[in-house]
N, C-alpha and C. Protein backbone atom coordinates (compact mmCIF):
# COMPACT_ATOMS: atom_id res chain seq x y z
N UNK A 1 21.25 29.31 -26.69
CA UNK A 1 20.83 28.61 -25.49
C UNK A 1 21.42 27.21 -25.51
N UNK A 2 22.12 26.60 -24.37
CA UNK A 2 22.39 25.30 -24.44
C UNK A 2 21.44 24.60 -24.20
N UNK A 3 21.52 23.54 -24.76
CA UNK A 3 20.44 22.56 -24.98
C UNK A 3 21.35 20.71 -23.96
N UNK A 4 20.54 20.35 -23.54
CA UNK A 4 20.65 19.10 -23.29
C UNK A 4 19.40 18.15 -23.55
N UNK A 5 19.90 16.89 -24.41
CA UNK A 5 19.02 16.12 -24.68
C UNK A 5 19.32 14.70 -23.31
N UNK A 6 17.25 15.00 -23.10
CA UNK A 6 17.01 13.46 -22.36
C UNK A 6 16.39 12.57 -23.03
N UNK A 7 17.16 12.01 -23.63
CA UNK A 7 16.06 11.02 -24.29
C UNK A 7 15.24 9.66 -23.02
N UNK A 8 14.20 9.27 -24.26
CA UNK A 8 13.70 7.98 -23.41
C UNK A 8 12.60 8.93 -22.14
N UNK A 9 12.90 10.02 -21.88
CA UNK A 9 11.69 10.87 -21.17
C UNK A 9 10.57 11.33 -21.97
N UNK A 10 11.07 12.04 -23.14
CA UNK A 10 9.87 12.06 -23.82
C UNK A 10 10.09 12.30 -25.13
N UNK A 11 9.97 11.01 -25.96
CA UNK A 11 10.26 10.52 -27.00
C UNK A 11 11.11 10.86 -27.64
N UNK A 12 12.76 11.50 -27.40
CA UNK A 12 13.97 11.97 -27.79
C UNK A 12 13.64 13.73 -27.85
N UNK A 13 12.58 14.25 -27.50
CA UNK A 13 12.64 15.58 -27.42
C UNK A 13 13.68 16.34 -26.69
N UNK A 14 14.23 17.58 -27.32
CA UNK A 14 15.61 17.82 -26.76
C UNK A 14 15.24 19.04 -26.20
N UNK A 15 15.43 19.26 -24.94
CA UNK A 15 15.19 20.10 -23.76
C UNK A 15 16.09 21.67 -23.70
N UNK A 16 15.85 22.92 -23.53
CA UNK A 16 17.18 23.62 -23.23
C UNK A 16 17.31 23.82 -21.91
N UNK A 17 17.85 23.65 -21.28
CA UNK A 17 19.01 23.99 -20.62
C UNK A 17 17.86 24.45 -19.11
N UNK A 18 17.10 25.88 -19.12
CA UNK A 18 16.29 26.17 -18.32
C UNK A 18 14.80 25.46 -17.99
N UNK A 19 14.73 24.01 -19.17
CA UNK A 19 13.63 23.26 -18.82
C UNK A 19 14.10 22.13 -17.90
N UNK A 20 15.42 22.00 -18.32
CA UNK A 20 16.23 21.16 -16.84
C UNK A 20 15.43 21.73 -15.83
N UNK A 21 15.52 22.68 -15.09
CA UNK A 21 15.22 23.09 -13.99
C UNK A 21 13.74 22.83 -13.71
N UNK A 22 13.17 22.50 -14.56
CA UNK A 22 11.98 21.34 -14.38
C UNK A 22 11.51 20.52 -14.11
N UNK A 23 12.65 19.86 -13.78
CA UNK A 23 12.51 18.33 -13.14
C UNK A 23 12.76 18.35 -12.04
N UNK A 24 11.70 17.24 -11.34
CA UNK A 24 11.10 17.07 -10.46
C UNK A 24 12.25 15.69 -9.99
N UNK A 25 13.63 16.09 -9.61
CA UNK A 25 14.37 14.70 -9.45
C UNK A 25 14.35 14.28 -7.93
N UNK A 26 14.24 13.23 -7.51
CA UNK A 26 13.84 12.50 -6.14
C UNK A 26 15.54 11.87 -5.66
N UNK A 27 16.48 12.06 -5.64
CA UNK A 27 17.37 12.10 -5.35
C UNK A 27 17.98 13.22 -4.84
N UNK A 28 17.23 13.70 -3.51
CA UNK A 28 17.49 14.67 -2.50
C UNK A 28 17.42 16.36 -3.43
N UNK A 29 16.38 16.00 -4.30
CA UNK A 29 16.29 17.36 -4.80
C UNK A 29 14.45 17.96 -4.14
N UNK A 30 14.28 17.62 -3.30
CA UNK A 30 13.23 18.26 -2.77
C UNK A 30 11.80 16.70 -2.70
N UNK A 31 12.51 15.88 -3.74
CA UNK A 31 11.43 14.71 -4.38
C UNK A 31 11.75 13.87 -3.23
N UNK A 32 12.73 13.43 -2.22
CA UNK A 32 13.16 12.36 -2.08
C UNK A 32 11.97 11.32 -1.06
N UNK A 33 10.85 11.89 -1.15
CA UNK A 33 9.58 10.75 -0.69
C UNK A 33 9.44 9.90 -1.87
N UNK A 34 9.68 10.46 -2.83
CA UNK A 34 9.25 9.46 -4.05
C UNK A 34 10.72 8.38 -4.40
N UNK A 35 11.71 7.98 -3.32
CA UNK A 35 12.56 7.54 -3.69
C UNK A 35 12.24 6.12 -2.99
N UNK A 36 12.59 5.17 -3.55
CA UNK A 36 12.15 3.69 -3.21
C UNK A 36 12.58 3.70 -2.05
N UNK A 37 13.86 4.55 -1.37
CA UNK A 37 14.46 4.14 -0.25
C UNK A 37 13.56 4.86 1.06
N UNK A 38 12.95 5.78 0.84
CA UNK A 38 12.17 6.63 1.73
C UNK A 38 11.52 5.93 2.54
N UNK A 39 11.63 6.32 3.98
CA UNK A 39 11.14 5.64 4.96
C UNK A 39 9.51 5.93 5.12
N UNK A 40 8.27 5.84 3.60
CA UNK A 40 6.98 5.85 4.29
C UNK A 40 6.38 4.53 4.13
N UNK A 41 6.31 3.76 5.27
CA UNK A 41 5.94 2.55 5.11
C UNK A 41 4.59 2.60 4.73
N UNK A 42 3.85 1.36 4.29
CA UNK A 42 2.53 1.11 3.64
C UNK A 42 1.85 -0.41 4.02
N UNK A 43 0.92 -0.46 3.68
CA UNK A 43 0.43 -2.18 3.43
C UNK A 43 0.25 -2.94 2.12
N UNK A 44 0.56 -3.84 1.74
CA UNK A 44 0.97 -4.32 0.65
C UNK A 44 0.74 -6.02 0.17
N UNK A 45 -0.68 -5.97 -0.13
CA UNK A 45 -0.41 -7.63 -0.54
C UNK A 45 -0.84 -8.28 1.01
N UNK A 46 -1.74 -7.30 1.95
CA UNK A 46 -2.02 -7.84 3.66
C UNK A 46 -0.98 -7.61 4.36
N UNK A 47 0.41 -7.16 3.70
CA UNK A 47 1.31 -7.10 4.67
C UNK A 47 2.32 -5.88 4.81
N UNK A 48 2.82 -4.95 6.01
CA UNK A 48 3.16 -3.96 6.40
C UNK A 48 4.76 -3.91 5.71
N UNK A 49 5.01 -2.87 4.81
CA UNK A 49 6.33 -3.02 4.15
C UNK A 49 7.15 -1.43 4.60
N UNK A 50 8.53 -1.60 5.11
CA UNK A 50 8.90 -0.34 5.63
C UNK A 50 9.04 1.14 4.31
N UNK A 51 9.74 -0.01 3.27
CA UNK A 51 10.00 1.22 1.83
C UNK A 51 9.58 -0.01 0.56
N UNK A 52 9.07 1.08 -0.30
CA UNK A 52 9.17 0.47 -1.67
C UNK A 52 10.12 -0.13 -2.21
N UNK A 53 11.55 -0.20 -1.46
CA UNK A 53 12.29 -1.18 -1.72
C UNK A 53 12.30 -2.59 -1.25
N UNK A 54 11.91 -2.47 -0.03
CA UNK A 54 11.74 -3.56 0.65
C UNK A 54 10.45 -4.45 -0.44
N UNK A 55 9.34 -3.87 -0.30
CA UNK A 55 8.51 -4.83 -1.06
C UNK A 55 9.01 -4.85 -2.52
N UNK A 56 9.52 -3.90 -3.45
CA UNK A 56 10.03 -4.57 -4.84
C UNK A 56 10.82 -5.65 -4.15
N UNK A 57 11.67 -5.63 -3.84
CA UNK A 57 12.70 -7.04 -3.38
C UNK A 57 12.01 -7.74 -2.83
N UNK A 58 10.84 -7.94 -2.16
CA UNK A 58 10.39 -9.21 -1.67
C UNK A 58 9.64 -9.93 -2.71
N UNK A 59 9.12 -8.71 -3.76
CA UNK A 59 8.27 -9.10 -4.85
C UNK A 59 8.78 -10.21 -5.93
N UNK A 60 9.87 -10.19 -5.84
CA UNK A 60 10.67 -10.88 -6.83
C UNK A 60 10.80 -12.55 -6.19
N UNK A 61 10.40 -12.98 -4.87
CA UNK A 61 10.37 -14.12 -4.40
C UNK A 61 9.08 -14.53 -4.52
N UNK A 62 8.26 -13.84 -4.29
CA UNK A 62 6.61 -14.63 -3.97
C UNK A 62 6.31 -15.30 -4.25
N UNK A 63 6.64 -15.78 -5.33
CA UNK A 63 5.79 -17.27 -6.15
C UNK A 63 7.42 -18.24 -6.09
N UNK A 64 8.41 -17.95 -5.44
CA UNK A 64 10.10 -19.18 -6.20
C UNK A 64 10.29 -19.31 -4.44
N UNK A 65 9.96 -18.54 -3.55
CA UNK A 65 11.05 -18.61 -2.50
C UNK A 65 10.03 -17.35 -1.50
N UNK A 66 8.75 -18.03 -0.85
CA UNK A 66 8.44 -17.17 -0.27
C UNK A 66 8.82 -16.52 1.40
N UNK A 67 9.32 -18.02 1.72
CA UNK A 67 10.14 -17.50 2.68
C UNK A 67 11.35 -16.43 2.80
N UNK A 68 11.76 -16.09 1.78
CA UNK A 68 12.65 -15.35 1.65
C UNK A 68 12.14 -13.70 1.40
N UNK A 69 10.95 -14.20 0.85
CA UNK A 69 10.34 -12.35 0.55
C UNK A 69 9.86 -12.13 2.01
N UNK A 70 9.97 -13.27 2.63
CA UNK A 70 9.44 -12.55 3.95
C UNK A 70 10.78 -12.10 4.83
N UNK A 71 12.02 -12.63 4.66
CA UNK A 71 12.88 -12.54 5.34
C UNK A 71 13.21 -10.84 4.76
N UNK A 72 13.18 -10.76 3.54
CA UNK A 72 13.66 -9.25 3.31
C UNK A 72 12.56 -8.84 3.21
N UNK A 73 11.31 -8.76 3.13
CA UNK A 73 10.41 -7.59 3.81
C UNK A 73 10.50 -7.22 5.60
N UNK A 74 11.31 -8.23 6.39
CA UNK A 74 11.58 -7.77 7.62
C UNK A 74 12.89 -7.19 7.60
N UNK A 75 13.76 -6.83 6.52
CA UNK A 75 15.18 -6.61 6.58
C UNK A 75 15.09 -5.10 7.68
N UNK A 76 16.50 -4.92 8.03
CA UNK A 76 16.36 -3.91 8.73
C UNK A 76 16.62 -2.41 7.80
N UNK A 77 16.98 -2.76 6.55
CA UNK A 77 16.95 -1.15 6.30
C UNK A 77 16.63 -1.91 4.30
N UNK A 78 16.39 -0.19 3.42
CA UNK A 78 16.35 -1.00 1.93
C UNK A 78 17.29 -1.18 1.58
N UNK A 79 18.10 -1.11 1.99
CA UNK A 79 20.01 -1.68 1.56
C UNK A 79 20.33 -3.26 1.86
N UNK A 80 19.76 -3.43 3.00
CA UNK A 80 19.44 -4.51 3.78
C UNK A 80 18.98 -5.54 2.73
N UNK A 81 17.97 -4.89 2.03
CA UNK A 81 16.63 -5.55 1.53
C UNK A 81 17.36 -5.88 -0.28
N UNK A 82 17.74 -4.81 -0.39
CA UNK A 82 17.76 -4.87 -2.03
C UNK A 82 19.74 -5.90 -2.11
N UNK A 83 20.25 -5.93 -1.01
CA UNK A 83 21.53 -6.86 -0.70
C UNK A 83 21.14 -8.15 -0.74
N UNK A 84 20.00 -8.61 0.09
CA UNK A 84 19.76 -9.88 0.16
C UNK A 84 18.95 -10.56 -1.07
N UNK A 85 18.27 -9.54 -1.78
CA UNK A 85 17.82 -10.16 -2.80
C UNK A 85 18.53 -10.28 -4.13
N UNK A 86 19.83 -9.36 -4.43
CA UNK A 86 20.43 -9.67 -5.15
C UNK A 86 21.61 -10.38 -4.57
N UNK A 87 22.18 -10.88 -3.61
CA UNK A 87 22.35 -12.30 -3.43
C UNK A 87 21.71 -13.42 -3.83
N UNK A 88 20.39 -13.47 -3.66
CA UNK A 88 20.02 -14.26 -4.47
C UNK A 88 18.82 -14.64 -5.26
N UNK A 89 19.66 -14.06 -6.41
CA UNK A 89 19.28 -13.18 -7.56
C UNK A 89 18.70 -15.01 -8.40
N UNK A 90 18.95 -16.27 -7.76
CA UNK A 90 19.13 -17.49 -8.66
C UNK A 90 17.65 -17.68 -8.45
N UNK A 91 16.78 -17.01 -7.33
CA UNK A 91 15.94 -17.65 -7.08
C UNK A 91 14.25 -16.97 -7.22
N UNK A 92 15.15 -15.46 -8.53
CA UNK A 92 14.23 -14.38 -8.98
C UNK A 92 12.51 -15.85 -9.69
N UNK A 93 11.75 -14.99 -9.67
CA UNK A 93 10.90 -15.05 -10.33
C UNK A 93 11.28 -15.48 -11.62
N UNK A 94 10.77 -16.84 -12.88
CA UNK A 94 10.99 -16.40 -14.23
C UNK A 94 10.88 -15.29 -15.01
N UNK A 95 9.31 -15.27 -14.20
CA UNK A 95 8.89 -14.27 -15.26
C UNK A 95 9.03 -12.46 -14.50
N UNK A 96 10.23 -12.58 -14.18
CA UNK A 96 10.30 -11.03 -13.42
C UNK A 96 10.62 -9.79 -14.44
N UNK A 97 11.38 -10.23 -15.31
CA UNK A 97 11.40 -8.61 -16.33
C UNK A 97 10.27 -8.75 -16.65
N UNK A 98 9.61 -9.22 -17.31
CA UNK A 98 8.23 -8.96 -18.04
C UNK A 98 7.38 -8.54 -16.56
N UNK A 99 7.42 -8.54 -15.50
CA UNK A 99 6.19 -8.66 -14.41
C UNK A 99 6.77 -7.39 -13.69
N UNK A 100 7.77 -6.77 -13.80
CA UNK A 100 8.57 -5.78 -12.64
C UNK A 100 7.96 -4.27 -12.71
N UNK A 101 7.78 -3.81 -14.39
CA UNK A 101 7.02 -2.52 -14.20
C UNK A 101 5.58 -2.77 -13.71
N UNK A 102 4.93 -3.24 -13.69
CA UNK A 102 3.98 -3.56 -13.36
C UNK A 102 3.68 -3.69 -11.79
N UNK A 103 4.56 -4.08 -11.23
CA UNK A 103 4.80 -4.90 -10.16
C UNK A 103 5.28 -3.40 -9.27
N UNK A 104 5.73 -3.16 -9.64
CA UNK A 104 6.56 -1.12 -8.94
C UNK A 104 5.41 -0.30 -9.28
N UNK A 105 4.77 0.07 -10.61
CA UNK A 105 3.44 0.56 -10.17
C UNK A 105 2.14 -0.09 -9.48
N UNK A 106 1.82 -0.92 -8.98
CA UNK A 106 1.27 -1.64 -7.92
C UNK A 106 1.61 -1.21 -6.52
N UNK A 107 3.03 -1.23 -6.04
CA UNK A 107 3.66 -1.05 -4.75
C UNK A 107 3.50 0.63 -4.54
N UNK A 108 3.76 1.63 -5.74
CA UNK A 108 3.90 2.82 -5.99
C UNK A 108 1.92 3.10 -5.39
N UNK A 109 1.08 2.48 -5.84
CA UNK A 109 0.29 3.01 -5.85
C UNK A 109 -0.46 3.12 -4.11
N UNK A 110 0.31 1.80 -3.77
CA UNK A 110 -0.06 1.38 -2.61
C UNK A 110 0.55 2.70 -1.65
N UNK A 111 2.10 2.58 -1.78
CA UNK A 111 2.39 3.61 -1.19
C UNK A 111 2.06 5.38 -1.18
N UNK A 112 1.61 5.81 -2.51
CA UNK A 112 0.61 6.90 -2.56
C UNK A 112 -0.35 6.80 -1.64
N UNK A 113 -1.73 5.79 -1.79
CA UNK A 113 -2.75 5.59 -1.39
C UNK A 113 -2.78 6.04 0.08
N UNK A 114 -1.36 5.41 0.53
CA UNK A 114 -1.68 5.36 2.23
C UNK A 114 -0.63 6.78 3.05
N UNK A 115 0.01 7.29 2.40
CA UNK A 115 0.49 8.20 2.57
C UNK A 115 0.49 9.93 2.14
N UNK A 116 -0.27 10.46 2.38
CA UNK A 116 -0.46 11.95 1.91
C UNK A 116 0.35 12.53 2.08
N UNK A 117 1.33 12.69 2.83
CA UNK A 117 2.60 14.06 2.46
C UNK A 117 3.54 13.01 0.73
N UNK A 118 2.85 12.05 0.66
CA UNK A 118 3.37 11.77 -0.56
C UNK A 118 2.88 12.35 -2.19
N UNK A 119 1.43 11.79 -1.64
CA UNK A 119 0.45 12.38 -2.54
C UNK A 119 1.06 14.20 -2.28
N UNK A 120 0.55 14.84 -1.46
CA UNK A 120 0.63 16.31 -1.54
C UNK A 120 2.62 16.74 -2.39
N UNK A 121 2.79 16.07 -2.21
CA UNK A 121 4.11 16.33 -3.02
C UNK A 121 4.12 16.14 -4.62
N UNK A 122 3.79 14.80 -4.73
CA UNK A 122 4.06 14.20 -5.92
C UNK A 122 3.19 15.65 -6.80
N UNK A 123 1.89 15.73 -6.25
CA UNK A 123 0.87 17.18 -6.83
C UNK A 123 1.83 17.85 -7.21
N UNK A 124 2.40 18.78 -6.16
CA UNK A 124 3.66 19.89 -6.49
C UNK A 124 4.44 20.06 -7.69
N UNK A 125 4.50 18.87 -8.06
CA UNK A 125 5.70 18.49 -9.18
C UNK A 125 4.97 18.93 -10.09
N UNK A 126 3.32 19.18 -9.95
CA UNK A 126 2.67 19.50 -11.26
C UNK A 126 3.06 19.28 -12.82
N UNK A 127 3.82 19.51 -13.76
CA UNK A 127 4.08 19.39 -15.24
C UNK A 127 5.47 19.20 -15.08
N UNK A 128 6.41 18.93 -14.13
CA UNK A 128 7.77 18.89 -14.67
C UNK A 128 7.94 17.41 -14.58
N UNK A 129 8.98 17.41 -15.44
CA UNK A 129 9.15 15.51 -15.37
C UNK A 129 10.02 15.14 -14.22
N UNK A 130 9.28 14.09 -13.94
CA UNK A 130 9.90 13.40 -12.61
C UNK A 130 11.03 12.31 -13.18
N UNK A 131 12.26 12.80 -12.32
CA UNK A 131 13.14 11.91 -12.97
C UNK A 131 14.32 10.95 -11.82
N UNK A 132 14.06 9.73 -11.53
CA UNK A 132 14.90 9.24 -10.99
C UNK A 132 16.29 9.16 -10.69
N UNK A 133 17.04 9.97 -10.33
CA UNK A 133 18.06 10.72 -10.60
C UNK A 133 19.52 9.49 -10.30
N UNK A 134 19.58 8.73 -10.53
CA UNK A 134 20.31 7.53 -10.05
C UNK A 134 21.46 7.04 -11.17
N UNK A 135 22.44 7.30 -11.36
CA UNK A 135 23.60 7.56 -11.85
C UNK A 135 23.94 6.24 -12.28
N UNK A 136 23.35 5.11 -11.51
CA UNK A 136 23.84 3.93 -11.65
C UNK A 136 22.74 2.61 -12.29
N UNK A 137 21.65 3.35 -12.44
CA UNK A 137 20.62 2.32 -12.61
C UNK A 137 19.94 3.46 -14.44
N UNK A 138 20.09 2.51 -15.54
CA UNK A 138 19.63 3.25 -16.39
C UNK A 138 18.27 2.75 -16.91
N UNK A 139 17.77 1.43 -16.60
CA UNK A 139 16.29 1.17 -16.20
C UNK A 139 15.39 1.97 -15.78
N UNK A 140 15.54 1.85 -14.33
CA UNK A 140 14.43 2.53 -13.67
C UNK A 140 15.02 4.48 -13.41
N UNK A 141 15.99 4.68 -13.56
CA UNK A 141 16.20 5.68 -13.46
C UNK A 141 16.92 6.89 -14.96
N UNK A 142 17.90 7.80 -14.73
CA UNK A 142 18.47 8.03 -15.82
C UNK A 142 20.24 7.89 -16.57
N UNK A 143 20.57 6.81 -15.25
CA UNK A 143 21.82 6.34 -15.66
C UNK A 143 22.68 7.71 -15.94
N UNK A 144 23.42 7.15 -15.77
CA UNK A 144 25.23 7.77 -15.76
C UNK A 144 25.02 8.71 -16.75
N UNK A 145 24.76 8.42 -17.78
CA UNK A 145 24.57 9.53 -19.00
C UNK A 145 22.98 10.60 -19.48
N UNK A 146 22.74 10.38 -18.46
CA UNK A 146 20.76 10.42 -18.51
C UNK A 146 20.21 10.16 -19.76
N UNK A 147 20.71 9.04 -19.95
CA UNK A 147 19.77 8.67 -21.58
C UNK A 147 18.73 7.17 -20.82
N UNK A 148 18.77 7.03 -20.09
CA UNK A 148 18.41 6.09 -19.20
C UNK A 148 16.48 6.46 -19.73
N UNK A 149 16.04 4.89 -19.27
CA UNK A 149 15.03 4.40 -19.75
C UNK A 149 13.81 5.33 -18.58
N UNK A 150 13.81 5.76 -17.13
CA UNK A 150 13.17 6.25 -16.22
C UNK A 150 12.16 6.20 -15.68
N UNK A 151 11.83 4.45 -15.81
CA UNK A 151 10.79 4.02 -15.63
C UNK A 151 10.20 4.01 -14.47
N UNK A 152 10.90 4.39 -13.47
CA UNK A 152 10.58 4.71 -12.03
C UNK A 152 9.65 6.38 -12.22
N UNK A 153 10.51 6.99 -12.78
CA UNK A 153 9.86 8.65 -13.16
C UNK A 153 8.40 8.33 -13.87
N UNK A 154 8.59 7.78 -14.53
CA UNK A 154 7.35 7.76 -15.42
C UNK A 154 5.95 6.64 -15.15
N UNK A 155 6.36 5.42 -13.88
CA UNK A 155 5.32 5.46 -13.20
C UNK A 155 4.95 6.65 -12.06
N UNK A 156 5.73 7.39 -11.37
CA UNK A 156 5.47 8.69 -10.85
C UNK A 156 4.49 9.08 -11.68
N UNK A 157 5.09 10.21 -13.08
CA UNK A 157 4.36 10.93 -13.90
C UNK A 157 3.34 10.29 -13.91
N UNK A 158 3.01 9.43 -14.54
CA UNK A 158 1.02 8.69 -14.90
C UNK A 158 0.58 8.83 -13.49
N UNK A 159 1.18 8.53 -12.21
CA UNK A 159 0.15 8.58 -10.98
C UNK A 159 -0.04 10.43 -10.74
N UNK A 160 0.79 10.66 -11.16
CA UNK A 160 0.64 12.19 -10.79
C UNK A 160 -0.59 12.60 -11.78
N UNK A 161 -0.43 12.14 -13.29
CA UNK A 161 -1.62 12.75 -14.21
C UNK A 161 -2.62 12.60 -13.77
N UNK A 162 -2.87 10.97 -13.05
CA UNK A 162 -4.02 10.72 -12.83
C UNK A 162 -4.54 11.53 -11.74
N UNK A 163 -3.72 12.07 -10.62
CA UNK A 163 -4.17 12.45 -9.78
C UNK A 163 -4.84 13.79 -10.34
N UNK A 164 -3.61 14.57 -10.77
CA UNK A 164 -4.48 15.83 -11.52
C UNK A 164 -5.31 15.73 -12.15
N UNK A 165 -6.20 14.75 -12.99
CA UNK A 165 -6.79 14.91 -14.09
C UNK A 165 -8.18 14.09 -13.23
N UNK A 166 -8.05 13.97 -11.88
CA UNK A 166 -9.19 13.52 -11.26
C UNK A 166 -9.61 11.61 -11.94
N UNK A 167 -8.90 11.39 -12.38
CA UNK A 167 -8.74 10.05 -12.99
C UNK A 167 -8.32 8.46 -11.88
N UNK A 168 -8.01 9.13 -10.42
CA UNK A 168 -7.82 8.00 -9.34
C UNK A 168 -8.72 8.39 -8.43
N UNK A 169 -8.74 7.38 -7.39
CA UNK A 169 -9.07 7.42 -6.04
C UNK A 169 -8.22 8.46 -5.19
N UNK A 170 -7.22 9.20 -5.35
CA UNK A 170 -5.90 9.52 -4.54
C UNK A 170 -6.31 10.67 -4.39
N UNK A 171 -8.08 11.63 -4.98
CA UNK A 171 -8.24 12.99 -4.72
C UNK A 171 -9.55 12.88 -3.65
């Protein structure tokens, strides 16, 4: 049986081949509500955000440059949004790596909360790992080589446990 290893999903355990087909990837594989770019808007912090991209990128101004999280929480699309904030990237938060997972499961939860064809999906995925399928980001997703860190997947996974395990508000 061929085997492919994902590491960084679950603790270097090496997968074969037909547990691939397990994953639950949000890059137009059936997941793509759970993709930051997905158009289910939410409320967030008192205020109406179109995608989870939009508010991560505004998140990164709030406390350095709040006029600006407001300018890209009105952007017109998350391309829009995640362009203008890495333009200007000078005027991030200090403390934003240390505050960012944190900060995406917050927005994540918000956007669950208020959206049910999200919730009723994310359910679906039941036991397979959810994996950010993003070629280019090995942070939040599984990078070019899928050895990627998938920290986007794996705040998914915990909201999903919780949901199954009757452990949130989200049942």
């Amino acid at each position: 049986m061929v085997e492919r290893k994902i590491s960084n999903l679950s603790a270097g355990v090496r997968f074969p081949l037909p547990a691939l087909m397990k994953v639950a990837g949000f890059f137009l594989d059936g997941y793509y509500c759970l993709d930051n770019y997905s158009p289910f808007q939410f409320i967030w912090k008192g205020k109406l955000y179109p995608t989870v991209e939009h508010a991560y990128q505004a998140a990164h101004f709030f406390k350095t440059n709040p006029k600006l999280a407001e300018e890209i929480r009105l952007c017109y699309s998350p391309v829009e949004a995640f362009e203008l904030a890495n333009k200007n990237n000078q005027y991030d938060d200090p403390d934003w790596k240390d505050i960012r997972i944190g900060i995406m499961e917050e927005i994540l939860r918000a956007k669950l909360d208020q959206n049910k064809f999200v919730k009723d999906k994310l359910i679906t995925a039941k036991n397979k790992i959810i994996v950010e399928k993003n070629k280019n980001d090995s942070f939040w997703g599984w990078g070019q080589d899928h050895k990627g860190q998938n920290n986007l997947g794996k705040i998914w996974m915990k909201l999903r446990d919780e949901i199954l395990n009757n452990k949130s508000n989200y049942v």
